[in-house]
C-alpha atoms as a PDB file:
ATOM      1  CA  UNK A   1      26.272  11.093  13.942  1.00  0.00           C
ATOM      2  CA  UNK A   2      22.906  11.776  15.104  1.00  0.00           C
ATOM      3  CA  UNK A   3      21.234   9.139  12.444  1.00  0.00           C
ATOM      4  CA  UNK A   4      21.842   5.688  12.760  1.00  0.00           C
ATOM      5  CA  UNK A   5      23.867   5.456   8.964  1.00  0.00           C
ATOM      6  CA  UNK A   6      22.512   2.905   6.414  1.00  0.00           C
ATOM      7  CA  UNK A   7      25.756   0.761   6.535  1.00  0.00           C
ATOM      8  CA  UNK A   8      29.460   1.303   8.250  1.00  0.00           C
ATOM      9  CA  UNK A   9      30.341  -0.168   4.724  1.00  0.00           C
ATOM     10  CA  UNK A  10      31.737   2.615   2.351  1.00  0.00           C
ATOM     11  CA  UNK A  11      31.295   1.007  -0.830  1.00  0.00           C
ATOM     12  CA  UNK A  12      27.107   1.255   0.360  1.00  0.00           C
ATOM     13  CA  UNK A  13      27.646   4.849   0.915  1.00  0.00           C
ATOM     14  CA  UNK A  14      27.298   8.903  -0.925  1.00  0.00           C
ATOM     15  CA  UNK A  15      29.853  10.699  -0.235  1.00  0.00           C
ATOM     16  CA  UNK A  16      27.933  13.281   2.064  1.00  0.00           C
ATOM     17  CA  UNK A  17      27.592   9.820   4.758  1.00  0.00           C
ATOM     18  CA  UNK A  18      31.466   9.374   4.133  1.00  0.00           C
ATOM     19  CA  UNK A  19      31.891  12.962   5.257  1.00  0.00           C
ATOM     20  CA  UNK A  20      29.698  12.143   8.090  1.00  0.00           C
ATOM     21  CA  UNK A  21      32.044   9.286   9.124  1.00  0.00           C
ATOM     22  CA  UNK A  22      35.027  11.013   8.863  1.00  0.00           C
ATOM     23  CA  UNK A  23      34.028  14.276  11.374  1.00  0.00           C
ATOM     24  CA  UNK A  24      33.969  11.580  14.044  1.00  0.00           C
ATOM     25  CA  UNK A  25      36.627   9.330  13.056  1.00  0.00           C
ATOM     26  CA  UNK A  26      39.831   9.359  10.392  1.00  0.00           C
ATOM     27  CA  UNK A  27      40.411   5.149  11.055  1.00  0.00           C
ATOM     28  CA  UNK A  28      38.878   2.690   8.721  1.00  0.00           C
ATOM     29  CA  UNK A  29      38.957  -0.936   9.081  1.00  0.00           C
ATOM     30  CA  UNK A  30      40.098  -3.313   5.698  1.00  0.00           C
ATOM     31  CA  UNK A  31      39.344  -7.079   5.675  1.00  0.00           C
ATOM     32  CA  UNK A  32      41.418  -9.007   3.317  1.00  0.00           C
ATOM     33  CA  UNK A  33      41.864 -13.054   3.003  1.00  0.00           C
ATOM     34  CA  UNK A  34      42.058 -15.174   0.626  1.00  0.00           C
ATOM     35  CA  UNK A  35      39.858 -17.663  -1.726  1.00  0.00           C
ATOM     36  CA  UNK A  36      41.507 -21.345  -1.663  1.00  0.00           C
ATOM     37  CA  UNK A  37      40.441 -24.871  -0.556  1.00  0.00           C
ATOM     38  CA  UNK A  38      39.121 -25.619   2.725  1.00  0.00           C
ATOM     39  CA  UNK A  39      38.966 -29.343   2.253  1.00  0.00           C
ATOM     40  CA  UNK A  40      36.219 -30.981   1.501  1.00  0.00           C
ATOM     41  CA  UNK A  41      33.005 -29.514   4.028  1.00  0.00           C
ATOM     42  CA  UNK A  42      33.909 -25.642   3.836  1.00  0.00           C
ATOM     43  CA  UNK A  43      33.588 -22.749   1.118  1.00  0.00           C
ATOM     44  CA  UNK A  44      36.867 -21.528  -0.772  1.00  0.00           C
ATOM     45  CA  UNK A  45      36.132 -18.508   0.491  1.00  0.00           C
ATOM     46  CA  UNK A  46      36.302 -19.206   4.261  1.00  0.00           C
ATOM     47  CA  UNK A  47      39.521 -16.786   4.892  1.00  0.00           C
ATOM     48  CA  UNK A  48      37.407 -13.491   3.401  1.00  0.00           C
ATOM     49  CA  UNK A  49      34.328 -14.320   4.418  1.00  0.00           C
ATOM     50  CA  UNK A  50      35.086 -14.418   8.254  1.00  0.00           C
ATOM     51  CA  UNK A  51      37.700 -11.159   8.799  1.00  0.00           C
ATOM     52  CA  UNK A  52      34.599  -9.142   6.547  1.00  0.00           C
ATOM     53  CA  UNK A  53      31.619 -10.351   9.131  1.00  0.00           C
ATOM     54  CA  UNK A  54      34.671  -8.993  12.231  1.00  0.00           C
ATOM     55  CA  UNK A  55      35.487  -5.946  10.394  1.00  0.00           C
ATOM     56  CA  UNK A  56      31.634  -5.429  10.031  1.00  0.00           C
ATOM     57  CA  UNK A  57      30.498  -6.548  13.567  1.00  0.00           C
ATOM     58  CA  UNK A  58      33.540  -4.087  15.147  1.00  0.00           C
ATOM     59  CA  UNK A  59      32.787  -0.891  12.474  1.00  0.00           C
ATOM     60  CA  UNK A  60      29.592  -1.091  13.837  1.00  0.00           C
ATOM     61  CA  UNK A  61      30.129  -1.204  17.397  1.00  0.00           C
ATOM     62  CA  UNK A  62      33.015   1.816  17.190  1.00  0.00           C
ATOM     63  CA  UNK A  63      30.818   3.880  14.693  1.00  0.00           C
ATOM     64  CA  UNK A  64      33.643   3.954  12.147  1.00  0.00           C
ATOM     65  CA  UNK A  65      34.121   2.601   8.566  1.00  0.00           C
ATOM     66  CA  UNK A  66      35.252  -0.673   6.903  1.00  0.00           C
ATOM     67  CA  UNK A  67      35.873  -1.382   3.296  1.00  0.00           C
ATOM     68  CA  UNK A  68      34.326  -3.879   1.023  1.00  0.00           C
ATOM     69  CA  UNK A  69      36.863  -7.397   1.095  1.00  0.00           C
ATOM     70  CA  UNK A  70      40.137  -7.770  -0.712  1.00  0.00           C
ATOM     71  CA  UNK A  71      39.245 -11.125  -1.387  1.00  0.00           C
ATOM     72  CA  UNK A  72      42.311 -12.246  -2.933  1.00  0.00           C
ATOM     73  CA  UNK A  73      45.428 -13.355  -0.930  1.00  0.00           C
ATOM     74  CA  UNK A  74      48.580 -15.514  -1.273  1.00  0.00           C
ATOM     75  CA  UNK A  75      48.039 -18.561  -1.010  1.00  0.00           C
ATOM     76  CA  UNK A  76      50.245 -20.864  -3.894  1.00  0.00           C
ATOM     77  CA  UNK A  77      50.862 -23.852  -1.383  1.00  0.00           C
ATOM     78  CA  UNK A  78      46.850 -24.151  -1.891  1.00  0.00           C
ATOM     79  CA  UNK A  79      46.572 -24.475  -5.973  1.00  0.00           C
ATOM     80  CA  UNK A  80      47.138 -28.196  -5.965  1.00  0.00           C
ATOM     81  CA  UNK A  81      47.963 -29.426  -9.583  1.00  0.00           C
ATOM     82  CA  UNK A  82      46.574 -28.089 -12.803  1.00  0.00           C
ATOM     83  CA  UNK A  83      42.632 -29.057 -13.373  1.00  0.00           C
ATOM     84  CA  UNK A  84      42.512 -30.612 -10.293  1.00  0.00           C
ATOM     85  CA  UNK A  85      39.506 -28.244  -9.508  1.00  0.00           C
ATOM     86  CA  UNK A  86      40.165 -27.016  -5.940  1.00  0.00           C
ATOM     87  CA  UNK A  87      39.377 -23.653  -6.204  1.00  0.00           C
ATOM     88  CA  UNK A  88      42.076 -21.736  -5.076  1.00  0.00           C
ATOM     89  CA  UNK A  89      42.869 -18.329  -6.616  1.00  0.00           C
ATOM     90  CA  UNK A  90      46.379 -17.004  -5.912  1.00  0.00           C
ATOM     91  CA  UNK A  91      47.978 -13.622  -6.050  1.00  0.00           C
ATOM     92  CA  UNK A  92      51.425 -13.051  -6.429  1.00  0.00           C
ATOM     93  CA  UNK A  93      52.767 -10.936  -3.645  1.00  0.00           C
ATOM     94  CA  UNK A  94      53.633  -8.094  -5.927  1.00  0.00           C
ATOM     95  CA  UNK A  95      50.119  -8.011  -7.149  1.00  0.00           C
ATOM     96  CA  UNK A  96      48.443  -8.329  -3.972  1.00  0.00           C
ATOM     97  CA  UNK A  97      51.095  -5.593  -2.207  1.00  0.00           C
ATOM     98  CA  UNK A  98      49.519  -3.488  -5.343  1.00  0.00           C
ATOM     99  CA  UNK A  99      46.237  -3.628  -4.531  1.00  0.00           C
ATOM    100  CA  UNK A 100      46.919  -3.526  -0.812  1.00  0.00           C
ATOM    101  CA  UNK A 101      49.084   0.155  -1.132  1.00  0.00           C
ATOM    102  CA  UNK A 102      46.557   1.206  -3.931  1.00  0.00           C
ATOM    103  CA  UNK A 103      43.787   0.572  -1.460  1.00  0.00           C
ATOM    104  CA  UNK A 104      45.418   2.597   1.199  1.00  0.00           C
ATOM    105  CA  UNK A 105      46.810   5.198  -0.738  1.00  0.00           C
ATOM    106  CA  UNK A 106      43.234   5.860  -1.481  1.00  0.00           C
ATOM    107  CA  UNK A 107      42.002   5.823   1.340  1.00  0.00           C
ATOM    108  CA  UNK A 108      44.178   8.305   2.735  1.00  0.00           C
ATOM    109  CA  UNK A 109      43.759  10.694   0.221  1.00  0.00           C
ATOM    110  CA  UNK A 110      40.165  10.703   1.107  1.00  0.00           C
ATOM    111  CA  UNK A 111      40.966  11.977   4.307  1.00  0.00           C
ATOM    112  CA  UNK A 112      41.669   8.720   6.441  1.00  0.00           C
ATOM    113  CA  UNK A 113      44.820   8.846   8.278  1.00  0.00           C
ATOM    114  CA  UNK A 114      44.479   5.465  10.364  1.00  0.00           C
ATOM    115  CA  UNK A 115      44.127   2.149   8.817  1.00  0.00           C
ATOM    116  CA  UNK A 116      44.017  -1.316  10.156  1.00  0.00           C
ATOM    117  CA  UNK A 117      43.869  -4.442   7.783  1.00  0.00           C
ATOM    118  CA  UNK A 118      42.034  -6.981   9.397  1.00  0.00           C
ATOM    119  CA  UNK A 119      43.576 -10.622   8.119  1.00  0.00           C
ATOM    120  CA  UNK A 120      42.166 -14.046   7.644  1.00  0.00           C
ATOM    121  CA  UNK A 121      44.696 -15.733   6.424  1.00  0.00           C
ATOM    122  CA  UNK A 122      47.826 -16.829   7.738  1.00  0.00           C
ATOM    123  CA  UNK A 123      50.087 -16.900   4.614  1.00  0.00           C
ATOM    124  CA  UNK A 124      49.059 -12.628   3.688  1.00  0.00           C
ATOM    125  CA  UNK A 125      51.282 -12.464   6.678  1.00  0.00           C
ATOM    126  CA  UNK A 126      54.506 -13.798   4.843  1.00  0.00           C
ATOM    127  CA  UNK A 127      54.604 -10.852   2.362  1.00  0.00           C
ATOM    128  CA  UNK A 128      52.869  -7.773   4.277  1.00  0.00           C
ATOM    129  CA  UNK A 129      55.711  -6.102   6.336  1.00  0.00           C
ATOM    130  CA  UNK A 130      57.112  -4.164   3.318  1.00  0.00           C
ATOM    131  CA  UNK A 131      54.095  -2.952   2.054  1.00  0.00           C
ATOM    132  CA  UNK A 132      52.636  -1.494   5.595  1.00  0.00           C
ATOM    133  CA  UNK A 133      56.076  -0.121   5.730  1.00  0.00           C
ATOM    134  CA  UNK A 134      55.678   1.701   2.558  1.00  0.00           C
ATOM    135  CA  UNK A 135      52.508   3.139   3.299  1.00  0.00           C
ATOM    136  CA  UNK A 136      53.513   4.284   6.553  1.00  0.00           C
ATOM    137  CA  UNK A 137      57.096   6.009   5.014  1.00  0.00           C
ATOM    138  CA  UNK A 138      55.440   7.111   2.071  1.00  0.00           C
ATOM    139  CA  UNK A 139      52.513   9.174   4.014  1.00  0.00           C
ATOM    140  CA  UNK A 140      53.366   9.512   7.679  1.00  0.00           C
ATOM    141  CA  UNK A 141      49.866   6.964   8.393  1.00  0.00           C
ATOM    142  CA  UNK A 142      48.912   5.063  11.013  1.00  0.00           C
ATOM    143  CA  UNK A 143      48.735   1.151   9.751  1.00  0.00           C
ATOM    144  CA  UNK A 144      48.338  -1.612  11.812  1.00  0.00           C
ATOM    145  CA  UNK A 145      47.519  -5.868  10.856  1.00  0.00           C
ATOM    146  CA  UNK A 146      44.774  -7.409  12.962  1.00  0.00           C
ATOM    147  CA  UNK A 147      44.532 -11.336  12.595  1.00  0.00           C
ATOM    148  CA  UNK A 148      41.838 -12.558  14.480  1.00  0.00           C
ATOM    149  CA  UNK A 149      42.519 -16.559  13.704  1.00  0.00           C
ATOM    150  CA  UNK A 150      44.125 -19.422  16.068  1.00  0.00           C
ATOM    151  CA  UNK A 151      46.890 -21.340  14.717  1.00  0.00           C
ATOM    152  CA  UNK A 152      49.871 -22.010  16.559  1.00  0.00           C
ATOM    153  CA  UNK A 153      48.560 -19.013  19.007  1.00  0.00           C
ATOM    154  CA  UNK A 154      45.149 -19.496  20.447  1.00  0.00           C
ATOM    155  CA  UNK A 155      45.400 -16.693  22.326  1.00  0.00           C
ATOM    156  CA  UNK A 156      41.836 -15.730  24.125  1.00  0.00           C
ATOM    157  CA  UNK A 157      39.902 -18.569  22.712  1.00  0.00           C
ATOM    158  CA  UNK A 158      41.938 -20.674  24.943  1.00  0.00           C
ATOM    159  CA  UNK A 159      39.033 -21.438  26.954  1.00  0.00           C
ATOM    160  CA  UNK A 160      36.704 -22.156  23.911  1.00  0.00           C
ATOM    161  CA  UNK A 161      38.453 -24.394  21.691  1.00  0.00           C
ATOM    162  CA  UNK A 162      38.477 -28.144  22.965  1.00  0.00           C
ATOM    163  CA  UNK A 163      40.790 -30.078  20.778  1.00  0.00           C
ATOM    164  CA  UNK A 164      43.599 -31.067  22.300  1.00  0.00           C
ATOM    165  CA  UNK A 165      47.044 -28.934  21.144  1.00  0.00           C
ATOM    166  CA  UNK A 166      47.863 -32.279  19.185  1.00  0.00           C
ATOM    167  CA  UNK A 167      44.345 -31.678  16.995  1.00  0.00           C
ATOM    168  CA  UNK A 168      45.366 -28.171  16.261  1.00  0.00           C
ATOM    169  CA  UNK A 169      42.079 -26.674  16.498  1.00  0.00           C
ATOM    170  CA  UNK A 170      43.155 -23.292  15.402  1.00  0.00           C
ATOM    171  CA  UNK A 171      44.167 -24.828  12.089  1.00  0.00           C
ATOM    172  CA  UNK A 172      43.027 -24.828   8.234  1.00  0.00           C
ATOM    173  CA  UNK A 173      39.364 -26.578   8.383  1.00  0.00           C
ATOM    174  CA  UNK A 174      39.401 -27.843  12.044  1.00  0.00           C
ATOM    175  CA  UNK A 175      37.446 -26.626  14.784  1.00  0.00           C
ATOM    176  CA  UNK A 176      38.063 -22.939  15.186  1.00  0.00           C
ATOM    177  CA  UNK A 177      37.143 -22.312  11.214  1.00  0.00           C
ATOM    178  CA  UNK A 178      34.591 -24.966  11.186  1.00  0.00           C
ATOM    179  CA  UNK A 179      32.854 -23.268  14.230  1.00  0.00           C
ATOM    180  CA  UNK A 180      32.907 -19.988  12.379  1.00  0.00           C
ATOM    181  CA  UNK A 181      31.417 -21.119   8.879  1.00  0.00           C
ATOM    182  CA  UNK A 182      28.462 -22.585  10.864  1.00  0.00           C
ATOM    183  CA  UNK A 183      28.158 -19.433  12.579  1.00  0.00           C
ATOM    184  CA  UNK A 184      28.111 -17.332  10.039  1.00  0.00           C
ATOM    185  CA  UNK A 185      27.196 -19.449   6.743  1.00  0.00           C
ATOM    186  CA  UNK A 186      25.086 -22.630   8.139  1.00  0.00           C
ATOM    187  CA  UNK A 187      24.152 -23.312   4.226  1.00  0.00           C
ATOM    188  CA  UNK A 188      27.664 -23.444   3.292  1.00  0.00           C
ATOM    189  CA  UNK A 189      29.120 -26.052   5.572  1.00  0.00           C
ATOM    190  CA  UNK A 190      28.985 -29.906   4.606  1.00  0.00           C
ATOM    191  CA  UNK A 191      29.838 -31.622   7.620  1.00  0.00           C
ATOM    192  CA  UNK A 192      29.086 -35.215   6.397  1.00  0.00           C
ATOM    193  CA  UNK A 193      32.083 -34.619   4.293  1.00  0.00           C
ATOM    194  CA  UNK A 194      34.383 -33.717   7.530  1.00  0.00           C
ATOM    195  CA  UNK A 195      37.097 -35.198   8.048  1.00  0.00           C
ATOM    196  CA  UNK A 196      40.406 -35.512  10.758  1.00  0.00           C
ATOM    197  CA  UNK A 197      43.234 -35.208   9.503  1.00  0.00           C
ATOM    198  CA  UNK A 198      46.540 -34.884  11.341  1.00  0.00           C
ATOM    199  CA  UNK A 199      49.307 -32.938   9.827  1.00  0.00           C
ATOM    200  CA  UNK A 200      52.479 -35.212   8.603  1.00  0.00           C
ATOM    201  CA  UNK A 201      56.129 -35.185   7.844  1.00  0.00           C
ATOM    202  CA  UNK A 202      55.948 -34.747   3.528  1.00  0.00           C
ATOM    203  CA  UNK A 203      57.251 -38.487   2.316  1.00  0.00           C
ATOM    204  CA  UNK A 204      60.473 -36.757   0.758  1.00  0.00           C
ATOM    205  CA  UNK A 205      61.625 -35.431   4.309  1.00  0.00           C
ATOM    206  CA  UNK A 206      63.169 -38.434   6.122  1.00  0.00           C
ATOM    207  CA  UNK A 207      62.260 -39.430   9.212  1.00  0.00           C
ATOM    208  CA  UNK A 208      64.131 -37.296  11.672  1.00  0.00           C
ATOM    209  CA  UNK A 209      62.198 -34.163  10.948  1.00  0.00           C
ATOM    210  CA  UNK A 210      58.744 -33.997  12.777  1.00  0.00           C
ATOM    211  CA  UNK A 211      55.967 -32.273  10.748  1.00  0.00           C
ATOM    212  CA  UNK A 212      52.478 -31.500  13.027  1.00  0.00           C
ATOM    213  CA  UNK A 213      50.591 -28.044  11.887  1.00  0.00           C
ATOM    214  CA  UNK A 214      50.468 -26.362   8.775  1.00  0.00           C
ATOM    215  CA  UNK A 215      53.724 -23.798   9.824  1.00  0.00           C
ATOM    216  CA  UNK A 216      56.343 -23.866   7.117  1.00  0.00           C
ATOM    217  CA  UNK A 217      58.745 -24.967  10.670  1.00  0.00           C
ATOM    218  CA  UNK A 218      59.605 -28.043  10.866  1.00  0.00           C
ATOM    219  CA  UNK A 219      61.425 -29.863  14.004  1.00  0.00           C
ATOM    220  CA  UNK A 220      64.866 -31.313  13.798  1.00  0.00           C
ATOM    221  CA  UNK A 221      66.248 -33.324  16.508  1.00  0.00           C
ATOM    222  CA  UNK A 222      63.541 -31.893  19.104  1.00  0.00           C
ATOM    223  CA  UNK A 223      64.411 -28.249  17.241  1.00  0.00           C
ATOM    224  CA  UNK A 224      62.531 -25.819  15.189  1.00  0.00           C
ATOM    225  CA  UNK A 225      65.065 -24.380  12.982  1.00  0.00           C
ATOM    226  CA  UNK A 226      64.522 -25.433   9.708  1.00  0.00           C
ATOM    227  CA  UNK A 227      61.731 -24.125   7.271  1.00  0.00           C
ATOM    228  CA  UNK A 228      60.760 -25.253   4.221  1.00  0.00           C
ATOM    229  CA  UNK A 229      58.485 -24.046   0.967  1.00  0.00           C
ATOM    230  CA  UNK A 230      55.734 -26.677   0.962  1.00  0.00           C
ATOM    231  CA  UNK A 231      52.265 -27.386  -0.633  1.00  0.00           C
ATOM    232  CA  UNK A 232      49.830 -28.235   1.609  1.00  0.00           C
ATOM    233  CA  UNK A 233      49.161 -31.697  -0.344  1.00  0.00           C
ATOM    234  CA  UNK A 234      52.434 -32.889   1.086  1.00  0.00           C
ATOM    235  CA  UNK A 235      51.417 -33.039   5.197  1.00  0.00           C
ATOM    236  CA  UNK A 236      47.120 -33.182   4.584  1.00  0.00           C
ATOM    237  CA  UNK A 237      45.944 -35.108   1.595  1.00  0.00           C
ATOM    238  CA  UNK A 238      42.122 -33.876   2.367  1.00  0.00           C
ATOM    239  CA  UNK A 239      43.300 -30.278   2.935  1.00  0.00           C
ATOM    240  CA  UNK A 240      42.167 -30.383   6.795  1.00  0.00           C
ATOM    241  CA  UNK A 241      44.673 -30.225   9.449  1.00  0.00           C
ATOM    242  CA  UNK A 242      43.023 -30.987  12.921  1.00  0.00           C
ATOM    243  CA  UNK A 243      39.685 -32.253  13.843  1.00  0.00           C
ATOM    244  CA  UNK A 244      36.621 -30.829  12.800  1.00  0.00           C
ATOM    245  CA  UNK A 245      34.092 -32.840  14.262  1.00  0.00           C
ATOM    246  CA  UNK A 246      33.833 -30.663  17.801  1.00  0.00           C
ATOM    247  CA  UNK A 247      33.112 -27.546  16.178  1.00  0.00           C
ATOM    248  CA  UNK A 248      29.287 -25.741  16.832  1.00  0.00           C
ATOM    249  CA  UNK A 249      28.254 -22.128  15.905  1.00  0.00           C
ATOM    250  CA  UNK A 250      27.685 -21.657  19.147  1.00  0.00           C
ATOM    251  CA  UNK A 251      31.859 -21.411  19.416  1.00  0.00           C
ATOM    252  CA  UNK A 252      31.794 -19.698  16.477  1.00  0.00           C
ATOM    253  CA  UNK A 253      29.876 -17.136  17.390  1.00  0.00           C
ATOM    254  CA  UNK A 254      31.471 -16.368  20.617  1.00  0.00           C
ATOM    255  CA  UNK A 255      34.756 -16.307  18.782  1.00  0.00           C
ATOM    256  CA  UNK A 256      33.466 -13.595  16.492  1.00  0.00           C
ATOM    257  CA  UNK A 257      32.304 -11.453  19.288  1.00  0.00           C
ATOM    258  CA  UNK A 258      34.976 -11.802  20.909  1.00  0.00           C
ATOM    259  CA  UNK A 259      37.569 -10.235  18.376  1.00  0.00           C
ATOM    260  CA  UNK A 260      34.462  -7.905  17.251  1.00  0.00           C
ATOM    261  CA  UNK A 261      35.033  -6.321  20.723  1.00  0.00           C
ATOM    262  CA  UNK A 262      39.216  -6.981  21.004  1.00  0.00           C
ATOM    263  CA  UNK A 263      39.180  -4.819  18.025  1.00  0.00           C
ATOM    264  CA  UNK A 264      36.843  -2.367  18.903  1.00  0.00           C
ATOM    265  CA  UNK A 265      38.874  -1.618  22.480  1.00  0.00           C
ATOM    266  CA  UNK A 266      41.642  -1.324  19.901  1.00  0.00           C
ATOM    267  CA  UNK A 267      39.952   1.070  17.899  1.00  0.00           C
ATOM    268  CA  UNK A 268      38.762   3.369  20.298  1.00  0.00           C
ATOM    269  CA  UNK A 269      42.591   3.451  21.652  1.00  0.00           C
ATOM    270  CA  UNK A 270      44.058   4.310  18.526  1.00  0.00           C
ATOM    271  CA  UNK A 271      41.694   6.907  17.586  1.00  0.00           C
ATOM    272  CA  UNK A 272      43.401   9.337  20.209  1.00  0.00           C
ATOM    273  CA  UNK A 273      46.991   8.497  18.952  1.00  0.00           C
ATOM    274  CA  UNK A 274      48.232  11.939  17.100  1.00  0.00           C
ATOM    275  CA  UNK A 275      48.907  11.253  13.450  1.00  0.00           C
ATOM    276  CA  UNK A 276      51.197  14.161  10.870  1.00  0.00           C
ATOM    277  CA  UNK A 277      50.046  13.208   7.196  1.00  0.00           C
ATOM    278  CA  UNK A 278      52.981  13.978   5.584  1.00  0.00           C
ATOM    279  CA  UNK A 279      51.717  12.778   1.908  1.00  0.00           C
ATOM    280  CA  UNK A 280      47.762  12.404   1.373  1.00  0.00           C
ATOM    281  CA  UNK A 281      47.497  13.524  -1.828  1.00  0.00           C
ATOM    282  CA  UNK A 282      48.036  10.431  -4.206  1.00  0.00           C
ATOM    283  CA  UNK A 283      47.868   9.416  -8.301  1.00  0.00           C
ATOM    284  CA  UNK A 284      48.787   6.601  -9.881  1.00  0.00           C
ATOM    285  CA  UNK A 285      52.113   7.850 -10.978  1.00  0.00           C
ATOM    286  CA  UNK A 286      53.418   8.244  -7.277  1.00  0.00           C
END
């Protein structure tokens, strides 16, 4: 594209700049999160907010388009009881693996025949294996999941992060997401509400199980075998698991570059996979 385009956002776009795009490139990036509780110093919508700024920051170092943000995920453990006020708006997976095919099957009838969903929030993971499967059977499409968050995997922020493993500072509210709020959203963060809070065994487990992150595992006799369906009240009353008190945007700005460029190395690999499209045309009675 000889013109520097107005935005590597689609929904800002005619469709002559869409055309544009897709001469040089038939992959398209799609953030998705969720909007639930962050305890009590960061926005509800901390899990969209932060895979749309990497989508963004990677489209426009590949030269490629993203997608406005499914917003929406699953996240019931998060709803907390009825008019309690927390924010938290949940999707049922059925719904949300609607949107998410919907979205893609669109997409590829356009013309785009690589996709990569770029995730925010841990739980989207439980339910998203069936539907990339679909829209990879159903079309013959390249799909792929990018999460660019630290949980139980800190992967290359390893060197960043300074919590100890015990302050899991890849967790819901604690360093890693704190970091990346004040990065991105200064105005949105209330750190005189922070607060550190460890992750604990729910009071209706007994004592033999060990409960420290905000994984549905829990550990049994030095084991992690057993699982369980939890709310998130039951191990962090304040919604925080891990200390937020270390976090700066200076980390949280380095983290975003970091998976900016992970995914953009990513991209530019994938672009020179061959892809057969053996279904683009789509309506809603497929």
């Amino acid at each position: 594209m000889a013109d520097k385009p107005v935005s590597n956002n689609i929904s800002h776009l005619a469709y002559p700049d869409i055309q544009q795009f897709l001469k040089r490139s038939d992959l398209i990036l799609i953030p998705m999160g969720s909007c639930e509780q962050h305890g009590p110093h960061l926005p509800v919508g901390m899990d969209y907010i932060y895979p749309e700024e990497v989508a963004k920051r990677a489209a426009e170092k590949a030269g490629i388009l993203y997608t406005p943000t499914v917003w929406m995920g699953y996240s019931p453990q998060h709803l907390r009881g009825p008019g309690e006020g927390m924010g938290t708006i949940s999707v049922r997976p059925e719904t949300l693996g609607a949107i998410l095919y919907d979205v893609a099957r669109s997409l590829i009838h356009n013309g785009f025949s690589k996709l990569i969903f770029v995730n925010g929030h841990g739980s989207n993971a439980k339910i998203i294996d069936p539907i990339l499967r679909r829209i990879r059977n159903d079309t013959g499409a390249l799909v792929a999941f990018y999460k660019p968050y630290a949980e139980r995997y800190i992967g290359m922020l390893s060197d960043l992060l300074e919590n100890p493993p015990e302050d899991t500072p890849g967790w819901h509210a604690s360093e890693f997401e704190t970091s990346l709020m004040m990065a991105m959203r200064p105005d949105l963060v209330h750190m005189d509400r922070a607060v550190h809070t460890r992750a604990g065994r729910p009071s209706w487990l007994p004592e033999g199980f060990v409960k420290l992150d905000g994984a549905p595992d829990v550990e049994f006799q030095g084991y992690q075998y057993f699982s369980f369906p939890m709310d998130h009240e039951e191990w962090t009353p304040s919604g925080v698991i891990g200390n937020p008190l270390t976090a700066n945007p200076e980390k949280g700005e380095i983290a975003i570059e970091r998976f900016a460029d992970h995914l953009v190395a990513a991209v530019h690999e994938l672009e020179r996979v061959p892809v057969t499209i053996h279904q683009r045309a789509w309506t809603d009675k497929v």
